[in-house]
PDB file of N, CA and C in Angstrom:
ATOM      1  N   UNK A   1      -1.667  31.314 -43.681  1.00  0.00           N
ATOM      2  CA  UNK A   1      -2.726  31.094 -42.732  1.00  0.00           C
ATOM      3  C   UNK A   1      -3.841  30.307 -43.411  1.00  0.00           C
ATOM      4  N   UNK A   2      -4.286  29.331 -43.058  1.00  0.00           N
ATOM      5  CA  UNK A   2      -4.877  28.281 -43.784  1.00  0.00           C
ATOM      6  C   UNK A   2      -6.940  28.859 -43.168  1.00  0.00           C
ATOM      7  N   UNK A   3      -7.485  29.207 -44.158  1.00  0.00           N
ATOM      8  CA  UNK A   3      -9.124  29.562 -43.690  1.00  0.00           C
ATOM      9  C   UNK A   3     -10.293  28.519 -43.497  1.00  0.00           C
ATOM     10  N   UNK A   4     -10.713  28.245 -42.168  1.00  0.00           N
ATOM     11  CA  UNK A   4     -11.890  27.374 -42.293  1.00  0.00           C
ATOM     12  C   UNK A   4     -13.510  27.969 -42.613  1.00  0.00           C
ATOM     13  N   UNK A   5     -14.363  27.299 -43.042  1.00  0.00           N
ATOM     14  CA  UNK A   5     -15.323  27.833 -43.334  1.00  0.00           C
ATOM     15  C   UNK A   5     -16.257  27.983 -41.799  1.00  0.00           C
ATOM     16  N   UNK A   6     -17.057  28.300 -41.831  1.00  0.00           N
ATOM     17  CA  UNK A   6     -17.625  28.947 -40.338  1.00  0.00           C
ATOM     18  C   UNK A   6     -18.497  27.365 -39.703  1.00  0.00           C
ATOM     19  N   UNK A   7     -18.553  26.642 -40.797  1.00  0.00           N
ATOM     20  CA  UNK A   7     -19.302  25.586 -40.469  1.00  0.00           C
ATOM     21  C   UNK A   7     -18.021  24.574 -39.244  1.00  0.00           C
ATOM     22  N   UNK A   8     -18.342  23.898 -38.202  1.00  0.00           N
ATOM     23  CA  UNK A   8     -17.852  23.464 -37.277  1.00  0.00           C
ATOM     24  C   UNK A   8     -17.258  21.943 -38.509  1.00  0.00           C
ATOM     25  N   UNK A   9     -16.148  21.750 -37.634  1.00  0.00           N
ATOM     26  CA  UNK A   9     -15.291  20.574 -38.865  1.00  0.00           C
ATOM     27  C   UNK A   9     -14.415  19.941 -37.560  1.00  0.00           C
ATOM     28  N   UNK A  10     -14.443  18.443 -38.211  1.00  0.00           N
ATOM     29  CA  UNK A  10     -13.884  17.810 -36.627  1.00  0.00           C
ATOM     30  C   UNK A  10     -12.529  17.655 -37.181  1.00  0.00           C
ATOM     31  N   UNK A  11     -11.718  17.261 -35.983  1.00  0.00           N
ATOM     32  CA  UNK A  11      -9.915  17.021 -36.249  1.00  0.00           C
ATOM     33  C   UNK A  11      -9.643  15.893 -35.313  1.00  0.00           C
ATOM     34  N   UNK A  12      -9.033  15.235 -35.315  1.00  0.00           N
ATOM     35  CA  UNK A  12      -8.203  14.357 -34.759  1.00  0.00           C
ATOM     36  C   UNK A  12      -6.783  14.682 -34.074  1.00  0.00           C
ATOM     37  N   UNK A  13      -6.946  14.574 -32.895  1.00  0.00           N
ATOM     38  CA  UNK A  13      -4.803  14.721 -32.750  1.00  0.00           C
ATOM     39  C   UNK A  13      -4.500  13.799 -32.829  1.00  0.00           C
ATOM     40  N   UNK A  14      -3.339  14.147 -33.984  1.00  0.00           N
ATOM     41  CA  UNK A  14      -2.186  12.682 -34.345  1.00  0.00           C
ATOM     42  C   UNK A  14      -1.511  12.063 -33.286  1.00  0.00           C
ATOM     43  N   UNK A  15      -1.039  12.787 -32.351  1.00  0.00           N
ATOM     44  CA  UNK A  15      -0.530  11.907 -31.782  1.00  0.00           C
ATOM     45  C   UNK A  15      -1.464  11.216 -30.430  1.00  0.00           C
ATOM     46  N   UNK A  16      -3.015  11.612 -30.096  1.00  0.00           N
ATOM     47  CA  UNK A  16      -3.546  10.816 -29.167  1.00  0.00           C
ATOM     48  C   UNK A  16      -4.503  10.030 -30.071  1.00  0.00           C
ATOM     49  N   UNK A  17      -4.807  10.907 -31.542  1.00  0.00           N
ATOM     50  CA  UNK A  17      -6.241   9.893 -31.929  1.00  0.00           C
ATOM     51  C   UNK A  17      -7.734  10.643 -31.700  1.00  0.00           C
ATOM     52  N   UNK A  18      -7.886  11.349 -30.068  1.00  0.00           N
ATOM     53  CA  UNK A  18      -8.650  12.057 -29.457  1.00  0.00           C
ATOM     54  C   UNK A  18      -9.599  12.742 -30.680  1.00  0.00           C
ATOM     55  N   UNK A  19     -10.438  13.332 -30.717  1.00  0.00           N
ATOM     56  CA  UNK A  19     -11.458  13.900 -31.754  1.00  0.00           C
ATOM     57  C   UNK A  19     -11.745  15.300 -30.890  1.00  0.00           C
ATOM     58  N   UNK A  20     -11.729  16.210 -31.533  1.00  0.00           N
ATOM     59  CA  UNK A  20     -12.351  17.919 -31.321  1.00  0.00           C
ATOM     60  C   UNK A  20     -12.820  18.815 -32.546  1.00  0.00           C
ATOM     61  N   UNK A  21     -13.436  19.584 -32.363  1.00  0.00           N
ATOM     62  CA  UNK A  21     -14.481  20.079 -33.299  1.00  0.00           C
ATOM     63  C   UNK A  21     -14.229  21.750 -33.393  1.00  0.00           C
ATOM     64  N   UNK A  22     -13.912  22.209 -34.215  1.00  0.00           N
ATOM     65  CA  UNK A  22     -13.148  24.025 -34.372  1.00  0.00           C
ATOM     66  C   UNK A  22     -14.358  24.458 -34.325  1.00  0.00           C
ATOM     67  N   UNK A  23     -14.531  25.110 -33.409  1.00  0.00           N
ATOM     68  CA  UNK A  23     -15.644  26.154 -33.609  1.00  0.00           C
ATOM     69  C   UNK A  23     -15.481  27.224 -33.903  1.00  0.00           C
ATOM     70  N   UNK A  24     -14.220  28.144 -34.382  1.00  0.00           N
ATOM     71  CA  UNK A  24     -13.914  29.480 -35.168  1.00  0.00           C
ATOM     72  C   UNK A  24     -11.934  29.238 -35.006  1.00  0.00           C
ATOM     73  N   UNK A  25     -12.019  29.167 -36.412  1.00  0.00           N
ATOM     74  CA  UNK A  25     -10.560  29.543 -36.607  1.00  0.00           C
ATOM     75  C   UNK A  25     -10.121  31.448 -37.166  1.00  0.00           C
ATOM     76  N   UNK A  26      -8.642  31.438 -36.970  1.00  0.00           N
ATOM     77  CA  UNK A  26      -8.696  33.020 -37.860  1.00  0.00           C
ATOM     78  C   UNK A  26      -9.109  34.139 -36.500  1.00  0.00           C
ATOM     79  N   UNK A  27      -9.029  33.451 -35.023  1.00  0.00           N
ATOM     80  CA  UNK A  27      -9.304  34.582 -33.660  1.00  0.00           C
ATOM     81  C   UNK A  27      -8.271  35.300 -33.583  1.00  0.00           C
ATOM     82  N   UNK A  28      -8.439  36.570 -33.379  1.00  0.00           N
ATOM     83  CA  UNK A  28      -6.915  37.306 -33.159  1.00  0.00           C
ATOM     84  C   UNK A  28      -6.543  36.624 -31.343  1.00  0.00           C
ATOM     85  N   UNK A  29      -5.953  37.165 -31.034  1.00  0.00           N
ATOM     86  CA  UNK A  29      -5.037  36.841 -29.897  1.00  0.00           C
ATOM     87  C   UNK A  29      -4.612  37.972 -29.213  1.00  0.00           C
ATOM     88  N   UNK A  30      -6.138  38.028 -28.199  1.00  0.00           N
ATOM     89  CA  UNK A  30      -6.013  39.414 -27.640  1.00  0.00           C
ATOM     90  C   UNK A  30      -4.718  39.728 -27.025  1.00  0.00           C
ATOM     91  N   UNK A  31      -3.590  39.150 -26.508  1.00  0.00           N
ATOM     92  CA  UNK A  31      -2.554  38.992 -25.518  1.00  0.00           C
ATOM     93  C   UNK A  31      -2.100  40.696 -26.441  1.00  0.00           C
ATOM     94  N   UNK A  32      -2.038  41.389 -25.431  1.00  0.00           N
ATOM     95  CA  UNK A  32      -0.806  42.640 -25.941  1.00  0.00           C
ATOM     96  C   UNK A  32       0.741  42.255 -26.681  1.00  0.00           C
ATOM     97  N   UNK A  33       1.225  42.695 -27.864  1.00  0.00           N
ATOM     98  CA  UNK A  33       1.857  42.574 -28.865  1.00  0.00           C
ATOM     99  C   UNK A  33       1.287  41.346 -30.019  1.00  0.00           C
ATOM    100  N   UNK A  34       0.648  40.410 -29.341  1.00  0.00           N
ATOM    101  CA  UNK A  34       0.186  39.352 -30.334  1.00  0.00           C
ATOM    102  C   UNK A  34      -0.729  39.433 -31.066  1.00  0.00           C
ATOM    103  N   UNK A  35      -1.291  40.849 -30.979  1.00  0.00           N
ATOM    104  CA  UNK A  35      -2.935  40.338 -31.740  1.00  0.00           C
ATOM    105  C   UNK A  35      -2.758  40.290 -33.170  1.00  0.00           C
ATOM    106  N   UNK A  36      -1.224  40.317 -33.876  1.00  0.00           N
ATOM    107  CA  UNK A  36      -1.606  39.547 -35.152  1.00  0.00           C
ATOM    108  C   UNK A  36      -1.593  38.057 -35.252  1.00  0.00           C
ATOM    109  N   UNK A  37      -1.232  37.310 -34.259  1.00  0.00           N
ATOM    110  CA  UNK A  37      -1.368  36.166 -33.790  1.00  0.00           C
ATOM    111  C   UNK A  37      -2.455  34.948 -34.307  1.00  0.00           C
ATOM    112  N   UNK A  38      -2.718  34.498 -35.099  1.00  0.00           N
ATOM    113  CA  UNK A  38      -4.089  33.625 -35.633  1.00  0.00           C
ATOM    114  C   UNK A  38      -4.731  32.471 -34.229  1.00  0.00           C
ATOM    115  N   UNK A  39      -5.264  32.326 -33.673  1.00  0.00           N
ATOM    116  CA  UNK A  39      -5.731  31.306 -33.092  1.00  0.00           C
ATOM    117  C   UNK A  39      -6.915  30.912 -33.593  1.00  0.00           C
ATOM    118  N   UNK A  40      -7.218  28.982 -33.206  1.00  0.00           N
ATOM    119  CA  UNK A  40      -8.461  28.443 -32.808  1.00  0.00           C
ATOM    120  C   UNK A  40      -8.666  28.120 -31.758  1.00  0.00           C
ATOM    121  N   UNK A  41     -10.177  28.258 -31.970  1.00  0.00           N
ATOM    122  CA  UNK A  41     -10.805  27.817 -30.350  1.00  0.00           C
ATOM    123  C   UNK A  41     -11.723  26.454 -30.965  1.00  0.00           C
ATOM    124  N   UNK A  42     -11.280  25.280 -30.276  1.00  0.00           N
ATOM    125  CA  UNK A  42     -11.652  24.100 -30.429  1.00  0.00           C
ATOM    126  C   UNK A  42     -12.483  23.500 -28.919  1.00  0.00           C
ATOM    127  N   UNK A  43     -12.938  22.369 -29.392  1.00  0.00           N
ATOM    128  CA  UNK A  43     -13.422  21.916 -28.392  1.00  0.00           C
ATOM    129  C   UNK A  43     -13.431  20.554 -28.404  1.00  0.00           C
ATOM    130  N   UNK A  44     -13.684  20.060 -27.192  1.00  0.00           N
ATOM    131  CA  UNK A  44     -13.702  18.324 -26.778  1.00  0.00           C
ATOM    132  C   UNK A  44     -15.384  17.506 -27.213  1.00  0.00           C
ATOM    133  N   UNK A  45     -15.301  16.699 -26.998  1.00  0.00           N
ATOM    134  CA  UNK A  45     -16.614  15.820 -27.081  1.00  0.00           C
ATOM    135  C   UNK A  45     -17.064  15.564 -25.822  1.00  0.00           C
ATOM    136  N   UNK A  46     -16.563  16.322 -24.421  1.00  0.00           N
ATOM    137  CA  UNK A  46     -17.192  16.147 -23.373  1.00  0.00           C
ATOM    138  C   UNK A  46     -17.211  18.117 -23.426  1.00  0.00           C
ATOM    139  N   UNK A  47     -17.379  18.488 -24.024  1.00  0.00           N
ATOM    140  CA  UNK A  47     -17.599  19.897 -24.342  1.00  0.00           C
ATOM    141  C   UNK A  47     -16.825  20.864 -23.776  1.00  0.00           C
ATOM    142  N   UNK A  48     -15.317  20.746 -23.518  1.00  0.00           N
ATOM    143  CA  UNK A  48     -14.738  21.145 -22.939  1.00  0.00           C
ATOM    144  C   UNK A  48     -13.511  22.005 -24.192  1.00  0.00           C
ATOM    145  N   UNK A  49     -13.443  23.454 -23.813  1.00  0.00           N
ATOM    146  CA  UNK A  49     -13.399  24.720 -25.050  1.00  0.00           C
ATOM    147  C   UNK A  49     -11.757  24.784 -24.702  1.00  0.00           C
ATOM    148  N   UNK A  50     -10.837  24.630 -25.981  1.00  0.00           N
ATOM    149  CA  UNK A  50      -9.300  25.028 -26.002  1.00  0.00           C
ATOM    150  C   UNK A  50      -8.995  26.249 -26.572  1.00  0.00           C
ATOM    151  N   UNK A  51      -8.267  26.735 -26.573  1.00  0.00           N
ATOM    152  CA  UNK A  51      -7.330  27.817 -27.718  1.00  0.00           C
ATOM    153  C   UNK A  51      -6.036  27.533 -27.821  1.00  0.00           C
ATOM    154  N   UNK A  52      -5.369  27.491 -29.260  1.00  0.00           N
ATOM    155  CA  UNK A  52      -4.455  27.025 -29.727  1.00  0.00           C
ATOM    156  C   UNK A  52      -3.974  28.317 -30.504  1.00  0.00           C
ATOM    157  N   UNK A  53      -2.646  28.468 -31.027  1.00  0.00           N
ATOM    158  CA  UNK A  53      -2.086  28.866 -31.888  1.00  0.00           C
ATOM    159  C   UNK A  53      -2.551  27.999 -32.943  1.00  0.00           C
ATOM    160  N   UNK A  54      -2.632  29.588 -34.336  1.00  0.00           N
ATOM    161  CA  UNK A  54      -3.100  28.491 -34.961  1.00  0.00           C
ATOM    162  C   UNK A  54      -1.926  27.086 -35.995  1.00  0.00           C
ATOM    163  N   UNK A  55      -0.796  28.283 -36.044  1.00  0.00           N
ATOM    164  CA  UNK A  55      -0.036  27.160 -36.862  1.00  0.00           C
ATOM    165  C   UNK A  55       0.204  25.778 -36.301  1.00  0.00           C
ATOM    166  N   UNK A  56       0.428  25.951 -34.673  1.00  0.00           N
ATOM    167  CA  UNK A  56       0.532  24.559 -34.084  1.00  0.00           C
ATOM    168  C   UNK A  56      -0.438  23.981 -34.265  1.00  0.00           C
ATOM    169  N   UNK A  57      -1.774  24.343 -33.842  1.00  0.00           N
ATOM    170  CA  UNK A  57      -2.827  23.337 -34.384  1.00  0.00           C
ATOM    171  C   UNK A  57      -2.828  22.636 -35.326  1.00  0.00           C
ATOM    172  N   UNK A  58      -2.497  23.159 -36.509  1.00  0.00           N
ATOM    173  CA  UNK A  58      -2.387  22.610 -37.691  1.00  0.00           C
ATOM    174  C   UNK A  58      -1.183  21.796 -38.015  1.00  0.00           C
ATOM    175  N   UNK A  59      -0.525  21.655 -37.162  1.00  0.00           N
ATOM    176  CA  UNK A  59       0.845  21.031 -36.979  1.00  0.00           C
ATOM    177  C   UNK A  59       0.383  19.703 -36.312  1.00  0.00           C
ATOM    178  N   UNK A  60      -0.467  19.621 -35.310  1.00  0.00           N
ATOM    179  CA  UNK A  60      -1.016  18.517 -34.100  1.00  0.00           C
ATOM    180  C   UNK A  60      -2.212  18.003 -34.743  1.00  0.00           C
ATOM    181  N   UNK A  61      -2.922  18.493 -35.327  1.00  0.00           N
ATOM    182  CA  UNK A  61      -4.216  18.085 -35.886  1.00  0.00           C
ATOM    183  C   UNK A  61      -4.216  17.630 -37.458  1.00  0.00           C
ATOM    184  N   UNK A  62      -5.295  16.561 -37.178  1.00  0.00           N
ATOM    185  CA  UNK A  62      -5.912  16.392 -38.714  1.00  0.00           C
ATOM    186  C   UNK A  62      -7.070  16.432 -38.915  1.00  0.00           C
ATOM    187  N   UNK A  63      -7.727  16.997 -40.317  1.00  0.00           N
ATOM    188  CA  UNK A  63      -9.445  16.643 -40.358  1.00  0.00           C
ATOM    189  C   UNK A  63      -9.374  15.270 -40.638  1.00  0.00           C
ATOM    190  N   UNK A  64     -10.779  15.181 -39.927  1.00  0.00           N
ATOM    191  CA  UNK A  64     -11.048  14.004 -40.002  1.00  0.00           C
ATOM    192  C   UNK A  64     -13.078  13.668 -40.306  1.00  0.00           C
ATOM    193  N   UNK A  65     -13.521  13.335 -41.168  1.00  0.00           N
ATOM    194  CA  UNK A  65     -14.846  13.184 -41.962  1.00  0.00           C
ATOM    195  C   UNK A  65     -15.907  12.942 -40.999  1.00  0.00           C
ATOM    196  N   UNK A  66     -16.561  13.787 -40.586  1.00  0.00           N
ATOM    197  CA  UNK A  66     -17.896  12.970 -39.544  1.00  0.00           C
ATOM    198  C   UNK A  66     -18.503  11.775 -39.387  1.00  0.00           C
ATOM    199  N   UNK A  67     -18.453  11.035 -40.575  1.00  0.00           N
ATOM    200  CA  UNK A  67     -18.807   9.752 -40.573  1.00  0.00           C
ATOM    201  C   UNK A  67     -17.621   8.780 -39.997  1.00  0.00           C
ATOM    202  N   UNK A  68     -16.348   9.143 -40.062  1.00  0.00           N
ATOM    203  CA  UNK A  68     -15.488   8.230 -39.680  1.00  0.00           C
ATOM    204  C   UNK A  68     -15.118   8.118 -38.291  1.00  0.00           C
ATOM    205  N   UNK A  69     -16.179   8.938 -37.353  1.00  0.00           N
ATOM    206  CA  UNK A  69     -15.942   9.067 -35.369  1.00  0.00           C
ATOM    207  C   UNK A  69     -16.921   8.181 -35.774  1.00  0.00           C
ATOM    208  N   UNK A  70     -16.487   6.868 -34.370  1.00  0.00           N
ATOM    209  CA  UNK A  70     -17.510   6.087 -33.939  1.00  0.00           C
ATOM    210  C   UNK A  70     -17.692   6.673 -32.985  1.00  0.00           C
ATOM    211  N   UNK A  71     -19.259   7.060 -33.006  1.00  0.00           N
ATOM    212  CA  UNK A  71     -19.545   7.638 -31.233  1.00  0.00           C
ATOM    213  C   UNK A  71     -20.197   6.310 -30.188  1.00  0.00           C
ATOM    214  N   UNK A  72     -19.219   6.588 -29.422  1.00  0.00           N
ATOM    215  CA  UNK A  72     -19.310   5.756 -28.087  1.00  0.00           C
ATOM    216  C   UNK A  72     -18.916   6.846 -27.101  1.00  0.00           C
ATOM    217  N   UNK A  73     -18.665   6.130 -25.464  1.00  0.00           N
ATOM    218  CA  UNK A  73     -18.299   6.998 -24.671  1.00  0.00           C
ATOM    219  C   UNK A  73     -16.959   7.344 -25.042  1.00  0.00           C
ATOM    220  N   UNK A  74     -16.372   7.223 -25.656  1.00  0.00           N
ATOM    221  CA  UNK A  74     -14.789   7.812 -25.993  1.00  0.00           C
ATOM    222  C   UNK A  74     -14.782   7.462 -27.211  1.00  0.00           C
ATOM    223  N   UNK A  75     -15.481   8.559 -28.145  1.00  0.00           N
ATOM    224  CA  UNK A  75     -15.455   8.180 -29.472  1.00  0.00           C
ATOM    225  C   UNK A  75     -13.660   8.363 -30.154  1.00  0.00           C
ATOM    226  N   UNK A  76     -13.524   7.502 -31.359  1.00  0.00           N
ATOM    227  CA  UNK A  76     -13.057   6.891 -31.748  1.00  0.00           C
ATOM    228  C   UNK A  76     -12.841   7.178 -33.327  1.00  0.00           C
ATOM    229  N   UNK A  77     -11.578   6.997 -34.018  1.00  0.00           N
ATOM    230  CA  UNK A  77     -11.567   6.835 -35.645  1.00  0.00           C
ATOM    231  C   UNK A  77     -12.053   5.915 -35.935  1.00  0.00           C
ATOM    232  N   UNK A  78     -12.724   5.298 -37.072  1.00  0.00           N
ATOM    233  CA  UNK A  78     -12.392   3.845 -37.374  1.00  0.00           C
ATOM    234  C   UNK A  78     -11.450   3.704 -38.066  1.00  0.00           C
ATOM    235  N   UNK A  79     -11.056   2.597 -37.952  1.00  0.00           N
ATOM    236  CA  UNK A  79      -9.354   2.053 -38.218  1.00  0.00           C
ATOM    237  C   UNK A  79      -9.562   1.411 -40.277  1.00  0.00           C
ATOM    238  N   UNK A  80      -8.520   1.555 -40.843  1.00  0.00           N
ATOM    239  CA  UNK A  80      -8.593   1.352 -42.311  1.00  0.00           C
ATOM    240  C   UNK A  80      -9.022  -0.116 -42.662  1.00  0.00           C
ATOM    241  N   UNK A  81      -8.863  -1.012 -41.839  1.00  0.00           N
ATOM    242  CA  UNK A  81      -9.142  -2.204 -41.767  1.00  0.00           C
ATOM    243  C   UNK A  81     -10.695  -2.776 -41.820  1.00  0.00           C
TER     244      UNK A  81
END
């Protein structure tokens, strides 16, 4: 189980690019039989709140450095180029 620090840290999904921001990893998973279950609860840049398993998350996601979102209306990586 991989631990984030409490401070909010942005990610990228690999396969859209899209940018979201963990606001608590390490949630149990109230669902009956699951609560050893790890989830995060992430969120969008139009402030809109997910919950994920956490291993998949970490399977779909990457960090990605605050300085490297261009914020526009659909912020953006910048590209290595």
């Amino acid at each position: 189980m991989k631990k984030l620090p409490k401070s909010q840290i942005t990610y990228s999904h690999i396969k859209t690019g899209k940018i979201y921001i963990v606001y608590e990893a390490d949630v149990p998973d109230a669902t009956n039989g699951r609560e050893d279950k790890p989830m995060v609860i992430y969120y969008n840049l139009d402030g809109n709140f997910f919950v994920r398993d956490e291993d998949e998350f970490f399977t779909k996601f990457i960090p990605v450095k605050s300085e490297d979102v261009i914020q526009t209306p659909f912020p953006v990586k910048k590209s290595d180029s």
